[in-house]
Protein backbone atom coordinates (compact mmCIF):
# COMPACT_ATOMS: atom_id res chain seq x y z
CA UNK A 1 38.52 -2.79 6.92
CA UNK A 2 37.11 -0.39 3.89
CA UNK A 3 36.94 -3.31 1.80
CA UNK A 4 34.50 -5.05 4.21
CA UNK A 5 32.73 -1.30 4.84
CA UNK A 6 31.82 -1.33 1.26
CA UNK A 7 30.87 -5.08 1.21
CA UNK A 8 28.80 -4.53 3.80
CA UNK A 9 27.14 -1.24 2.72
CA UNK A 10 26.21 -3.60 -0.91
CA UNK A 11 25.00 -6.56 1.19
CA UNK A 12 22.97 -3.71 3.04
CA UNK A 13 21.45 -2.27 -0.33
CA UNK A 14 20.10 -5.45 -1.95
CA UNK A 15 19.34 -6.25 1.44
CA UNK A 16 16.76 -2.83 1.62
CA UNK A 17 15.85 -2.91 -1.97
CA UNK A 18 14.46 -6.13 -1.67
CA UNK A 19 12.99 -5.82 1.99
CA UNK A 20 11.40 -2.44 2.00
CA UNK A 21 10.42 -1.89 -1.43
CA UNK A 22 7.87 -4.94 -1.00
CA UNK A 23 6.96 -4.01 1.88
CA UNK A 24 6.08 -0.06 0.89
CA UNK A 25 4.22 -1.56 -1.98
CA UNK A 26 2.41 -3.76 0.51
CA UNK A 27 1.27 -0.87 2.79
CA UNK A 28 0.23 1.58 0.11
CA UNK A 29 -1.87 -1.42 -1.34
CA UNK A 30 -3.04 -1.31 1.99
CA UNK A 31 -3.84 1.74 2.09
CA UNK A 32 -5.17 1.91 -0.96
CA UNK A 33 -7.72 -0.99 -0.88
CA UNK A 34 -8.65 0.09 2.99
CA UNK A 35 -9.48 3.68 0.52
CA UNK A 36 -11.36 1.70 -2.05
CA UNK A 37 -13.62 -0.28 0.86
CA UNK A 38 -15.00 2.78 2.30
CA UNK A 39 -16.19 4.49 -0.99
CA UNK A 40 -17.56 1.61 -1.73
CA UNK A 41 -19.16 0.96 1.35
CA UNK A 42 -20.01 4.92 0.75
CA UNK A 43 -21.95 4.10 -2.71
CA UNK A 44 -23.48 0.61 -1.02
CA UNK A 45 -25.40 2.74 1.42
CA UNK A 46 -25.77 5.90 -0.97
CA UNK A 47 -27.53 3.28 -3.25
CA UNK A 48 -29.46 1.51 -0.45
CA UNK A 49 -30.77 5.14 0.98
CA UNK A 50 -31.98 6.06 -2.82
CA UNK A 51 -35.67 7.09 -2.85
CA UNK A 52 -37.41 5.10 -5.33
CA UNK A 53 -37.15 8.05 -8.80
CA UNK A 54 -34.35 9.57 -7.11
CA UNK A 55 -30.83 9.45 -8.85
């Protein structure tokens, strides 16, 4: 019964490591590029709004 504890808990933990370490780095690129789209979108329409002589 331990034996098959332990087997299970290592299944478990290559199991996690390659499950939800993808998918973290999935949702924090995510997050970043959703980041990255409004400051752009930010220095779009700064850039658009410029007066002509204006930096």
């Amino acid at each position: 019964m331990k034996q098959r504890i332990i087997d299970l808990a290592r299944e478990a933990r290559l199991w996690l490591r390659d499950i939800i370490i993808p998918a973290v780095g999935a949702i924090a690129f995510v997050a970043m590029s959703e980041n990255a789209y409004k400051r752009y979108h930010a220095i779009m329409d700064h850039v658009r709004n410029r007066k002509p002589g204006q930096p």
